[in-house]
N, C-alpha and C. Protein backbone atom coordinates (compact mmCIF):
# COMPACT_ATOMS: atom_id res chain seq x y z
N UNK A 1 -62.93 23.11 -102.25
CA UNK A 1 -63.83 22.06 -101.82
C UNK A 1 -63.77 20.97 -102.86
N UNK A 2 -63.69 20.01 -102.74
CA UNK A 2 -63.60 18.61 -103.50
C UNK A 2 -64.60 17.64 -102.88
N UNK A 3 -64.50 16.29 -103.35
CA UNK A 3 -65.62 15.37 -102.75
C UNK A 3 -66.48 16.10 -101.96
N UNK A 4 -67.71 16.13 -102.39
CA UNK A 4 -68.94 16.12 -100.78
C UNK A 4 -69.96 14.71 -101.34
N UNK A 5 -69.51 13.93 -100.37
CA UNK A 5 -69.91 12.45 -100.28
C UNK A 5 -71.71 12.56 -100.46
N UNK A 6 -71.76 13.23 -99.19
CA UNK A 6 -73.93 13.39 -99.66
C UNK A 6 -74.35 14.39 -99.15
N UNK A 7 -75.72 14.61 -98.77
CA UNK A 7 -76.28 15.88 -98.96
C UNK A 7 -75.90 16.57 -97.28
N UNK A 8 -75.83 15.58 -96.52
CA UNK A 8 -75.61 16.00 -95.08
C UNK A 8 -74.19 17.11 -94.74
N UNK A 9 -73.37 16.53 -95.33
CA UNK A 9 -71.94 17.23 -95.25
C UNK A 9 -72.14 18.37 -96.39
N UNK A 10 -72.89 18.51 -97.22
CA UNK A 10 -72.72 19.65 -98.19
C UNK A 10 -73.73 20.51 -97.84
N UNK A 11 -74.86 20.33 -97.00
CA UNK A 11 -74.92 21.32 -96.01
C UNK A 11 -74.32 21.84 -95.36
N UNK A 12 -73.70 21.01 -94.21
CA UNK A 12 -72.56 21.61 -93.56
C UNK A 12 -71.60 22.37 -93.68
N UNK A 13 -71.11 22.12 -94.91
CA UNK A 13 -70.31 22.88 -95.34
C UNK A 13 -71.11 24.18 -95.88
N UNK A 14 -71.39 24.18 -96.79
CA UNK A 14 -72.65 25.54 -96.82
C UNK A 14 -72.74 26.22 -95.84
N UNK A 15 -72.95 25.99 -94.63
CA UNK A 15 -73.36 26.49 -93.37
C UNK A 15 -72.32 27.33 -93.32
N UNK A 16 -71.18 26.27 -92.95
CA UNK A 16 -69.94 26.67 -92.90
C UNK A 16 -69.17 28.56 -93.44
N UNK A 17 -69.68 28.33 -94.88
CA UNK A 17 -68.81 28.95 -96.12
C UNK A 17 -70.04 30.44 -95.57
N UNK A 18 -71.21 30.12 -95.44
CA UNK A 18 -72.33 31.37 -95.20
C UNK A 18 -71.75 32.13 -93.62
N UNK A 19 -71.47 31.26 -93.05
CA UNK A 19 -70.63 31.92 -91.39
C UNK A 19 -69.57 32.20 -91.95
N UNK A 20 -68.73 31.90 -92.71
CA UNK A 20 -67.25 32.36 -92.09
C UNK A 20 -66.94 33.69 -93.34
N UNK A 21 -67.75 33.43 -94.89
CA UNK A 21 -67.45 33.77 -95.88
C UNK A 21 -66.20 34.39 -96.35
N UNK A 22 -65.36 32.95 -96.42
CA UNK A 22 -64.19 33.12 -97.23
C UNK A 22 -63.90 33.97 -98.64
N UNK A 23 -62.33 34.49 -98.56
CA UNK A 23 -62.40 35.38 -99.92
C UNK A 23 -62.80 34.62 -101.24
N UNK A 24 -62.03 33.19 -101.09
CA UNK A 24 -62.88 32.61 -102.49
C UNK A 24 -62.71 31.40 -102.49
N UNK A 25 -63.50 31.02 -102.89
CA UNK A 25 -64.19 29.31 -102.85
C UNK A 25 -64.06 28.98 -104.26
N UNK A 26 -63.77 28.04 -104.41
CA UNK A 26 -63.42 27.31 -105.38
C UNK A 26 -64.15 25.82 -105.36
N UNK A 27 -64.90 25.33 -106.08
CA UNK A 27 -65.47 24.23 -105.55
C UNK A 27 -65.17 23.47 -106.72
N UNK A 28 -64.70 21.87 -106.71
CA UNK A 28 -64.28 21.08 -107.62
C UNK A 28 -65.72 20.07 -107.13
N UNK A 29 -66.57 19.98 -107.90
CA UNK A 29 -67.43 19.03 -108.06
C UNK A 29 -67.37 17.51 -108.47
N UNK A 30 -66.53 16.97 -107.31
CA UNK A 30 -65.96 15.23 -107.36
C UNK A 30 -67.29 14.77 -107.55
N UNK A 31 -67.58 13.89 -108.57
CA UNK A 31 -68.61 13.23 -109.16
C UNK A 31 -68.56 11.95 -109.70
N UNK A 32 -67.86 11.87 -110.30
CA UNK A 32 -67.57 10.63 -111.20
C UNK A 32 -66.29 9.84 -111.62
N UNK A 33 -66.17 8.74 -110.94
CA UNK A 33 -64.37 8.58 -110.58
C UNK A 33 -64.20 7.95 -112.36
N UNK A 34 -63.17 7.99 -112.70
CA UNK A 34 -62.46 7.57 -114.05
C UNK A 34 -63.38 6.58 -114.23
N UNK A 35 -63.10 5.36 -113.33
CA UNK A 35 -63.85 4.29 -114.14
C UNK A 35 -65.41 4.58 -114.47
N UNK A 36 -66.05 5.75 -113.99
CA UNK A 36 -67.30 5.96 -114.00
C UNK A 36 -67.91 5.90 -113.23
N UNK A 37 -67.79 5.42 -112.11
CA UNK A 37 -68.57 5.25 -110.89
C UNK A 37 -69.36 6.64 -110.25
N UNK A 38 -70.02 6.43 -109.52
CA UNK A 38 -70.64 7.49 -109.08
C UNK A 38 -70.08 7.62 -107.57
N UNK A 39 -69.80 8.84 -107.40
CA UNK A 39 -68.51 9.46 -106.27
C UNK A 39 -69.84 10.09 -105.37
N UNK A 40 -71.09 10.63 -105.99
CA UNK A 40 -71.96 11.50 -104.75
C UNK A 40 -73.47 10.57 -105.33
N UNK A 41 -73.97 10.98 -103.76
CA UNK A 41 -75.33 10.37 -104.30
C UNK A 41 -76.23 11.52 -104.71
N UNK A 42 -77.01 11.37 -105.46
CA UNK A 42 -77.93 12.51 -106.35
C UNK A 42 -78.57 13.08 -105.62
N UNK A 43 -78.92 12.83 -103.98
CA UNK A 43 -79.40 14.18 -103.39
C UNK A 43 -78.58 15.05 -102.92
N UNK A 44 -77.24 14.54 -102.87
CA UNK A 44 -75.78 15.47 -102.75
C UNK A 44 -75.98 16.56 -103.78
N UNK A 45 -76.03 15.73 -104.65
CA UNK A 45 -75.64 16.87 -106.36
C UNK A 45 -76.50 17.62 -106.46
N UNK A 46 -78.10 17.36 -105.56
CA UNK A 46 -79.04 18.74 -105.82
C UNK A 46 -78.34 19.55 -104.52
N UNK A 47 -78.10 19.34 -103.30
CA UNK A 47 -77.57 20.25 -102.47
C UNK A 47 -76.56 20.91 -102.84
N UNK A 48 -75.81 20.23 -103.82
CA UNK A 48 -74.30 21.15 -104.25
C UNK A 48 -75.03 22.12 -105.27
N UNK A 49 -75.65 21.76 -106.13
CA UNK A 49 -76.26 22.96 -107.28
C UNK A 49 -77.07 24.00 -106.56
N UNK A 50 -78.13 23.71 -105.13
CA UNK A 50 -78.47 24.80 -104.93
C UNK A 50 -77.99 25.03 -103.59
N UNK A 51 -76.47 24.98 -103.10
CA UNK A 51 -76.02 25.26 -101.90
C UNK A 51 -75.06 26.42 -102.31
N UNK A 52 -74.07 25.21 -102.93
CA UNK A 52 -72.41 25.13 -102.89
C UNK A 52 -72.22 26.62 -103.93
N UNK A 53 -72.50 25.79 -105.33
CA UNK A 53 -72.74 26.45 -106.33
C UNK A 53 -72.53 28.05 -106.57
N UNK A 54 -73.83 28.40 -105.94
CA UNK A 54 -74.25 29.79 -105.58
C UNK A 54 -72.80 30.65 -104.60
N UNK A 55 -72.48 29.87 -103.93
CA UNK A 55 -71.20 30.22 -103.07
C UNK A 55 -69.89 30.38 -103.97
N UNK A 56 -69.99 29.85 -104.81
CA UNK A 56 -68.30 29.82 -105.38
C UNK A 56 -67.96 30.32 -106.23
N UNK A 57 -67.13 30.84 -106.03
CA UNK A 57 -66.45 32.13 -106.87
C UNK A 57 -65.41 31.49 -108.40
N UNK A 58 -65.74 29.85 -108.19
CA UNK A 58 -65.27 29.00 -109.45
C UNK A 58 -65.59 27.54 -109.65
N UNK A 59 -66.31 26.92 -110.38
CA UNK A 59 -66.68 25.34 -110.23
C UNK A 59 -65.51 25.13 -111.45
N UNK A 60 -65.28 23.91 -111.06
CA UNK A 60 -64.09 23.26 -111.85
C UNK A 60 -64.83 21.87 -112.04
N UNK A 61 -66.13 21.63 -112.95
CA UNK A 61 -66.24 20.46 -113.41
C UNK A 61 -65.29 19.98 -114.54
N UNK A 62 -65.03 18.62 -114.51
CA UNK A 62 -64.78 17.79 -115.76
C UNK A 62 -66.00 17.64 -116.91
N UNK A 63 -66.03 16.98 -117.62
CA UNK A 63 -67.50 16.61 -118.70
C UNK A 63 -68.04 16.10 -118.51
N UNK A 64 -68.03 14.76 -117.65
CA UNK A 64 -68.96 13.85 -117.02
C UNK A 64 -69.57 14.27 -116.24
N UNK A 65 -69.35 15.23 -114.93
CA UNK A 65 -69.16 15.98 -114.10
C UNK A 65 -70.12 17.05 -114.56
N UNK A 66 -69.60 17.85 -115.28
CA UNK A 66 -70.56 18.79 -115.89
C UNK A 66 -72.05 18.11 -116.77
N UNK A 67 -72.11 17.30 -117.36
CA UNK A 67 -73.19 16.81 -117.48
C UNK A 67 -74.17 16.56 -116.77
N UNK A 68 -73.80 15.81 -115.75
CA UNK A 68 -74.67 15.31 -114.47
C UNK A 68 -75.11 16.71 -113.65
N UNK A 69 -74.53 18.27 -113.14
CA UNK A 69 -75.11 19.05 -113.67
C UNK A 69 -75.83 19.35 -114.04
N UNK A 70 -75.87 19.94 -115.52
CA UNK A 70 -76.86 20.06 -116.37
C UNK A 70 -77.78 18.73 -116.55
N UNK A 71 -77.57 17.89 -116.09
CA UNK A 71 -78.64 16.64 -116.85
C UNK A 71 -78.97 16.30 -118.29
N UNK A 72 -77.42 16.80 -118.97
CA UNK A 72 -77.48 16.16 -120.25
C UNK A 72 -76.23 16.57 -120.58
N UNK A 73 -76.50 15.93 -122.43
CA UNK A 73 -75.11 15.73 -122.39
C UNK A 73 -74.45 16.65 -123.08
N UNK A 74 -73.04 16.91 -122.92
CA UNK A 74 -72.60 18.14 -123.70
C UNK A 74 -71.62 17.78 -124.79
N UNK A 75 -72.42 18.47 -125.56
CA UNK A 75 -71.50 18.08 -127.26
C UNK A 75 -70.75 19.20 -127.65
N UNK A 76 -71.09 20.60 -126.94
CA UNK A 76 -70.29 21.87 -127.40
C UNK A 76 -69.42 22.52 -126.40
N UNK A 77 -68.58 22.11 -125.46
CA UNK A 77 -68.14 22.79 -123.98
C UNK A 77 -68.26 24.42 -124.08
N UNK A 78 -68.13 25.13 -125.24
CA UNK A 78 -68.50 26.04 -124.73
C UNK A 78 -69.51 26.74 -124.11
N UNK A 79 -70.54 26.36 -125.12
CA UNK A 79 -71.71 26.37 -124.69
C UNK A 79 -72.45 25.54 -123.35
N UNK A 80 -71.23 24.87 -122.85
CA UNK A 80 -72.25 24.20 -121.37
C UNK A 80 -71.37 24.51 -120.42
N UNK A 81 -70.07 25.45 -120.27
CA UNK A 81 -69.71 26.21 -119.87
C UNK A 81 -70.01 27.26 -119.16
N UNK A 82 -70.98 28.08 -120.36
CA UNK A 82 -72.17 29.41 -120.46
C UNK A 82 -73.16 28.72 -119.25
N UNK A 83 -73.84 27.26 -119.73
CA UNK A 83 -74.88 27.16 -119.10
C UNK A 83 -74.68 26.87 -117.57
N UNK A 84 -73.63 25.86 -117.41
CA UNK A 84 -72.87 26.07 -116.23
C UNK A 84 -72.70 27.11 -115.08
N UNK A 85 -72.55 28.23 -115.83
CA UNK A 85 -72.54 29.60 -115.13
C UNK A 85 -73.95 29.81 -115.05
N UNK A 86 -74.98 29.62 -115.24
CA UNK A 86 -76.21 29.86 -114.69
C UNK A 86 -76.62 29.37 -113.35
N UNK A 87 -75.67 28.26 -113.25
CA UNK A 87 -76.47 27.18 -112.02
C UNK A 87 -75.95 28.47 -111.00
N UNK A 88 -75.34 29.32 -110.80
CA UNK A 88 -74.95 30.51 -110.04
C UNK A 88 -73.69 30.86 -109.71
N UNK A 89 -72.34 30.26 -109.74
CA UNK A 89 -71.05 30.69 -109.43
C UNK A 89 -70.86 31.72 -110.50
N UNK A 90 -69.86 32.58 -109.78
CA UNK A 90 -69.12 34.12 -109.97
C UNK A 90 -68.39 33.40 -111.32
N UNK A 91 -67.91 32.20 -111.89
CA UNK A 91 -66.88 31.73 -112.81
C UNK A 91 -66.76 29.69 -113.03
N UNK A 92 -66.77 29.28 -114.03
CA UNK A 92 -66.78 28.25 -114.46
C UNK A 92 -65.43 27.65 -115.10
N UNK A 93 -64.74 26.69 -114.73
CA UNK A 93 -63.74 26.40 -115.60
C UNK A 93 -64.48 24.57 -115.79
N UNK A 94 -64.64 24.28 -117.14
CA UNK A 94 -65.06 23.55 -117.63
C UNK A 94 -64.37 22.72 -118.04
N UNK A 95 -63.46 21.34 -117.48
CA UNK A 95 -62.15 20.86 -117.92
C UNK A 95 -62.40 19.36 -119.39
N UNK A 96 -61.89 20.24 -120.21
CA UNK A 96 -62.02 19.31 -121.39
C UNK A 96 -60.58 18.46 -121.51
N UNK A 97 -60.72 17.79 -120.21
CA UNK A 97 -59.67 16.07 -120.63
C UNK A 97 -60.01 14.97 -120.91
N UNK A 98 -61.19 15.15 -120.86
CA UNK A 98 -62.09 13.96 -121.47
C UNK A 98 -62.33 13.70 -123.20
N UNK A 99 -62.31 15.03 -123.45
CA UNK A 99 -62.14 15.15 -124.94
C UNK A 99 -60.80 14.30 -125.74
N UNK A 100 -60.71 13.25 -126.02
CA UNK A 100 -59.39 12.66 -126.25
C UNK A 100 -59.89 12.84 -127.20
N UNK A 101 -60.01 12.87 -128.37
CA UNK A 101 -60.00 13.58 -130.26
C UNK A 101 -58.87 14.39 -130.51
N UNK A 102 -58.56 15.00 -129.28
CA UNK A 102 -57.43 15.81 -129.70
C UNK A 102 -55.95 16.06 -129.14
N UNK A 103 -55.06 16.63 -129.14
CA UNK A 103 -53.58 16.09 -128.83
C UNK A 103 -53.33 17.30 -127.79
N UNK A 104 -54.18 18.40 -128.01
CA UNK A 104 -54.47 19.21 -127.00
C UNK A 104 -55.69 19.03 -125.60
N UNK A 105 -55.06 19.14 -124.13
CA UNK A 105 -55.80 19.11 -123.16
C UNK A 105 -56.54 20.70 -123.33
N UNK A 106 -58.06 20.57 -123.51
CA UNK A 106 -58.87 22.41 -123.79
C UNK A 106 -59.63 22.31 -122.38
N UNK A 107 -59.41 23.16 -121.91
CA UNK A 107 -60.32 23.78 -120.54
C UNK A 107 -61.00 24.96 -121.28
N UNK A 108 -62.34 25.09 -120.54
CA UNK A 108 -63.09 26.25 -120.97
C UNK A 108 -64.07 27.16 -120.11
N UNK A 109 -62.58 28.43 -120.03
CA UNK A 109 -63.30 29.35 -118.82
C UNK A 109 -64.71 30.10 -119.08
N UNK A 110 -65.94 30.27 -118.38
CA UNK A 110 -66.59 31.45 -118.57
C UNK A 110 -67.20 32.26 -117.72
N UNK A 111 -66.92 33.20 -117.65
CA UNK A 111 -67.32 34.36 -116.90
C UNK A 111 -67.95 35.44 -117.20
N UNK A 112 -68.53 35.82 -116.03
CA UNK A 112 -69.89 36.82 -116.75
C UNK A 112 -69.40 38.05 -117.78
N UNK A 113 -70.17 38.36 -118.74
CA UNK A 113 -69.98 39.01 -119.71
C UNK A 113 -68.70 38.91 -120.29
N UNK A 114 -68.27 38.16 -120.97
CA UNK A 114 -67.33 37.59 -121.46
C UNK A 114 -67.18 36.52 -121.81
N UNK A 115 -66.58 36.75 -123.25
CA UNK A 115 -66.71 35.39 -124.10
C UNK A 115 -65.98 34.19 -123.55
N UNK A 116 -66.31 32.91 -123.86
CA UNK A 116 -65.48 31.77 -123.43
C UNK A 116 -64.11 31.65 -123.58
N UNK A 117 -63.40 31.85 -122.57
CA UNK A 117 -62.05 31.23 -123.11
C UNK A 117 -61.57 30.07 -123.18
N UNK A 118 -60.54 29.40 -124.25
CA UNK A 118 -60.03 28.62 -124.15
C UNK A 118 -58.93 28.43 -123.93
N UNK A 119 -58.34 27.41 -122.61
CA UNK A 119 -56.93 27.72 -122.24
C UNK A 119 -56.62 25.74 -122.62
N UNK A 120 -55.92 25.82 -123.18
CA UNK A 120 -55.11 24.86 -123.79
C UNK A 120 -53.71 24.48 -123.15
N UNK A 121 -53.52 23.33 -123.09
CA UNK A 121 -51.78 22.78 -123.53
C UNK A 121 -51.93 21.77 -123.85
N UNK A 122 -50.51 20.79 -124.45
CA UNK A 122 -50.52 19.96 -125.07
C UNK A 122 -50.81 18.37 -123.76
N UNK A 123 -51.02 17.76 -124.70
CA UNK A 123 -52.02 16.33 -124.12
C UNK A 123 -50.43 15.67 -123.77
N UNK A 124 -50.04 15.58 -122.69
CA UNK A 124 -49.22 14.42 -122.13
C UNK A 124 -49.98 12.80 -121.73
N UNK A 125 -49.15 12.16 -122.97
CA UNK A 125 -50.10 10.63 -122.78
C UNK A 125 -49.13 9.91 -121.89
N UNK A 126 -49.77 9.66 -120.70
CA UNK A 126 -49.06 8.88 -119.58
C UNK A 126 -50.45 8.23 -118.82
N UNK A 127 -50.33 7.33 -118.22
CA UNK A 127 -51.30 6.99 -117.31
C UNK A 127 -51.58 7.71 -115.67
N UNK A 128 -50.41 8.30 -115.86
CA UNK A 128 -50.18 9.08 -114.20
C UNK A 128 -50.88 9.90 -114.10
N UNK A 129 -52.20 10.19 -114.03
CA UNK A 129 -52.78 11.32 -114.34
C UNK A 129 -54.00 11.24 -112.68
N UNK A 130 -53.50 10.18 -111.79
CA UNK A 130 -54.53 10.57 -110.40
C UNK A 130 -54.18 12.03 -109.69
N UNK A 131 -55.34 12.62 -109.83
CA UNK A 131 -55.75 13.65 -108.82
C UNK A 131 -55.79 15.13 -109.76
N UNK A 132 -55.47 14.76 -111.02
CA UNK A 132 -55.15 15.73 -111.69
C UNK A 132 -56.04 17.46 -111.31
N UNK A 133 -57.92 16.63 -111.33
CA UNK A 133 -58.87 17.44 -110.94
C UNK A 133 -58.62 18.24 -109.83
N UNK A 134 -58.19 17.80 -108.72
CA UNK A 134 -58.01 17.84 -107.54
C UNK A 134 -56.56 19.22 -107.05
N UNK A 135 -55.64 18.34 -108.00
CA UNK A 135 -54.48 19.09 -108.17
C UNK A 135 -54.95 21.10 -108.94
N UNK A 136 -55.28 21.06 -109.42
CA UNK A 136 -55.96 21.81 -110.41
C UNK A 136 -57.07 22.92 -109.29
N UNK A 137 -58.05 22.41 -109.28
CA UNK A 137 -58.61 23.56 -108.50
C UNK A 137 -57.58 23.70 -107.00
N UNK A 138 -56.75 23.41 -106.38
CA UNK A 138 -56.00 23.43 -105.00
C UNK A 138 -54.96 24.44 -105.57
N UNK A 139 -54.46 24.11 -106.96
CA UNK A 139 -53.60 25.56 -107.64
C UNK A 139 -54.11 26.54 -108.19
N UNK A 140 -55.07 26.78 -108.66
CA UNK A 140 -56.59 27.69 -108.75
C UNK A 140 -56.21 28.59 -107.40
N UNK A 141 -56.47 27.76 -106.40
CA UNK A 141 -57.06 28.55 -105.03
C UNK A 141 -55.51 29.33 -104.77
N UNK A 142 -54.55 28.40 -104.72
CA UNK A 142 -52.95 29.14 -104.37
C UNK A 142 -52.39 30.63 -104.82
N UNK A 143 -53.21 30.11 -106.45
CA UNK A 143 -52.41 31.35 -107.56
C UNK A 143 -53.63 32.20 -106.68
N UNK A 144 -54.76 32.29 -106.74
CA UNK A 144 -55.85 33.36 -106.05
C UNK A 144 -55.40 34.06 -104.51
N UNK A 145 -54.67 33.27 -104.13
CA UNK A 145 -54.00 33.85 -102.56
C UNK A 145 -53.00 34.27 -102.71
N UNK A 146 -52.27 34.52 -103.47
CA UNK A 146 -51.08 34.71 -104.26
C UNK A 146 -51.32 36.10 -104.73
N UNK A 147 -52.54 36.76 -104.96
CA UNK A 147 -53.05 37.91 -105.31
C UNK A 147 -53.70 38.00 -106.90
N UNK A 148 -53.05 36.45 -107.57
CA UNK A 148 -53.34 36.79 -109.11
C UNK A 148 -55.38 36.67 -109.20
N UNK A 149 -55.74 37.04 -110.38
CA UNK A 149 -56.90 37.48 -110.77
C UNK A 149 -57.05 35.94 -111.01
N UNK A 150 -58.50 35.86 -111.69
CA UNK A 150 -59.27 34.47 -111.65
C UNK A 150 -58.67 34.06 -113.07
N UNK A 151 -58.47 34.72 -113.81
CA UNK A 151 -58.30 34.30 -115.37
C UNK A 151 -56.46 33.99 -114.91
N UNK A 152 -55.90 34.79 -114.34
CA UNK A 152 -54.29 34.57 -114.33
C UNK A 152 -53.79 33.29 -113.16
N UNK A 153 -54.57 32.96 -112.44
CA UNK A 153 -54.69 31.90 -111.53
C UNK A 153 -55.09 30.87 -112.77
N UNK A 154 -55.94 30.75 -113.06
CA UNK A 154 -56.33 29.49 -113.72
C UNK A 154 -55.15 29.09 -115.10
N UNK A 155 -55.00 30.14 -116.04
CA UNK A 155 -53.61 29.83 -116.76
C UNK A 155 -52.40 29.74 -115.84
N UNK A 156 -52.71 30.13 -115.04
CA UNK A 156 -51.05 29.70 -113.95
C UNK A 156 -51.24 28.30 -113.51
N UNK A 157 -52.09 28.04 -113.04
CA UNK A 157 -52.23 26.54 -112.39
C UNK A 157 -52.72 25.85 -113.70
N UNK A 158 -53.07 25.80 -114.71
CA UNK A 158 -53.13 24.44 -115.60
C UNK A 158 -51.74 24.52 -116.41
N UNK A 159 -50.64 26.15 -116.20
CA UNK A 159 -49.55 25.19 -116.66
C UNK A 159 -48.57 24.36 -115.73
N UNK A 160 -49.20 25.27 -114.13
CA UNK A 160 -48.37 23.95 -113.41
C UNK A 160 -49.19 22.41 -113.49
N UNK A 161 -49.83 22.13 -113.52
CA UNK A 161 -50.50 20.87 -113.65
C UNK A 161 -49.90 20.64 -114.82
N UNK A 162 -49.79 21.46 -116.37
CA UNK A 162 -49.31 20.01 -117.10
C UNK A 162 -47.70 19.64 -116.70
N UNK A 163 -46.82 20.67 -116.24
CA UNK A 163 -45.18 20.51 -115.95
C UNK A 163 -45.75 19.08 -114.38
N UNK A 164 -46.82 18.93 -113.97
CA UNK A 164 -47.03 17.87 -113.09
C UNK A 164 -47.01 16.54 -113.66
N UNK A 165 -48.29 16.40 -114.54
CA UNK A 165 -48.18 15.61 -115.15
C UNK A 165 -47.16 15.12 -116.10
N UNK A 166 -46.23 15.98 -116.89
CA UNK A 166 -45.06 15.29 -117.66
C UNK A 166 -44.28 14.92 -116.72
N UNK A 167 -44.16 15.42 -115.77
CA UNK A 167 -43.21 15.07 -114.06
C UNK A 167 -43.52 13.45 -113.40
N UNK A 168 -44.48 13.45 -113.71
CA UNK A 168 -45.12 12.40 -113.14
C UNK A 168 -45.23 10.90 -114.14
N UNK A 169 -44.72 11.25 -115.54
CA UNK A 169 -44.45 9.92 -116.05
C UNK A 169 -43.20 9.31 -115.39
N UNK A 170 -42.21 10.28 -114.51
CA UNK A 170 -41.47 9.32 -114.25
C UNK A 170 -41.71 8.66 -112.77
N UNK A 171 -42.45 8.94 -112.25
CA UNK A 171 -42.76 8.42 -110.73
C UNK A 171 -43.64 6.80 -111.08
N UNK A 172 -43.38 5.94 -110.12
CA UNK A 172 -43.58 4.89 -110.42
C UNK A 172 -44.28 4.20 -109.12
N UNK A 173 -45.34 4.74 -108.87
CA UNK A 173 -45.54 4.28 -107.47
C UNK A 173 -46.96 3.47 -107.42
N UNK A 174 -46.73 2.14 -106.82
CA UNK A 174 -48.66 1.20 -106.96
C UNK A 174 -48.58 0.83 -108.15
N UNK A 175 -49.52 0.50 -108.43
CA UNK A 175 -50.19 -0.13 -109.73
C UNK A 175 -51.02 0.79 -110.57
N UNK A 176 -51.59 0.46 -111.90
CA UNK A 176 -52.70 1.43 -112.17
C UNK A 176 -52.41 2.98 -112.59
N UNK A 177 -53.33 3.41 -112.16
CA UNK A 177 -53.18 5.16 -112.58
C UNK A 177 -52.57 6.13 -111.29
N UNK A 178 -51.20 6.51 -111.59
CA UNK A 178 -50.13 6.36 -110.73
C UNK A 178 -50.51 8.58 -110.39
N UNK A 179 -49.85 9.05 -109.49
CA UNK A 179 -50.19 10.46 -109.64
C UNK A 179 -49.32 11.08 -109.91
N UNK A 180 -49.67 12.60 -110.16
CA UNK A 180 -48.85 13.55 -110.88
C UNK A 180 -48.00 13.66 -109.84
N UNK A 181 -46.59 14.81 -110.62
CA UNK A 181 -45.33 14.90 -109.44
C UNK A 181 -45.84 16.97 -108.89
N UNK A 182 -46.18 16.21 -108.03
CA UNK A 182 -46.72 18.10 -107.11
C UNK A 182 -45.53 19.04 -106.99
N UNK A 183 -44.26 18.04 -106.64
CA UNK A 183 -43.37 18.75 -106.50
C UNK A 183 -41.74 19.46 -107.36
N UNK A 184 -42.78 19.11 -108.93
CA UNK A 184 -41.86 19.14 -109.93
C UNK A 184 -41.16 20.08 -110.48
N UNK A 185 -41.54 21.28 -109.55
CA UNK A 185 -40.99 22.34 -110.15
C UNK A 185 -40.08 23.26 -108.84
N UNK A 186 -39.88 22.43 -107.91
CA UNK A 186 -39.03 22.61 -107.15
C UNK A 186 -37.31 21.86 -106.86
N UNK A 187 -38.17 20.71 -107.92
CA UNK A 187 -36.91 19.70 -108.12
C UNK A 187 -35.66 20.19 -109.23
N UNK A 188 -35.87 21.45 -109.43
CA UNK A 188 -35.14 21.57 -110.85
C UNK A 188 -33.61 21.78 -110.40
């Protein structure tokens, strides 16, 4: 699940996920586009915390993303990771690309009874980086149908996402913040 525009459709969908109850939901909480803008309106974001949330077997916020969330701000990802996992999903992947301080991209898994992990790779500086979020929980869900576990899905899909993104400095398409190459590891 990605974008839910407002509170009407993230019912729906809710509805949806409670009738059909899929093996696993993965919900990417589209919130806050790069430039900052606001992607849901705030009675969306209470229906997703006490709808969606509770349903998904993984939220894949960013930091901005995860803030709005929690309703403040996070200075320690691991720790808002932890808190993250309270709002009710089975698993949290907490995506630290926002963190530019460092040369490493840090995501930070947490799951119940068990310490935070940190799954790392190195920071590819390119501007091509649309959909990355998007890209990311959709390979989450693949590696999970695929049979792998939640921890081996998520290191499987953030190292295909970064072989995307280094793929994707060479694609040259529009203006602006151009997207990763999806299909870069078929091209070999």
């Amino acid at each position: 699940i990605g974008m839910v525009a407002d509170a009407e459709i993230a019912i729906g969908i809710a509805e949806i996920l409670e009738k059909y109850r899929p093996n696993a939901i993965i919900l990417d909480p589209v919130m806050v586009a790069t430039s900052g803008d606001a992607l849901i309106s705030s009675d969306a974001i209470e229906v997703v915390k006490s709808r969606l949330i509770p349903l998904a077997d993984l939220i894949t916020p960013n930091i901005p993303e995860g803030e709005k969330l929690l309703r403040k701000a996070i200075l320690d990802p691991e720790n808002a990771a932890q808190d993250l996992l309270k709002l009710g999903s089975k698993a949290v992947l907490l995506k630290g690309g926002h963190l530019k301080e460092m040369d490493y991209s840090r995501d930070f898994l947490a799951m119940p009874d068990k310490p935070v992990e940190t799954i790392e790779a190195l920071r590819i500086s390119t501007p091509h980086t649309h959909g990355t979020g998007c890209t990311l929980s959709s390979a989450i869900a693949a590696y999970l149908a695929h049979g792998c576990n939640m921890h081996e899905a998520v290191k499987n899909a953030k190292s295909y996402l970064t072989g995307a993104i280094a793929a994707g400095q060479d694609l040259h398409i529009g203006n602006g913040h151009g997207p990763v190459h999806h299909f870069w590891d078929s091209w070999k």
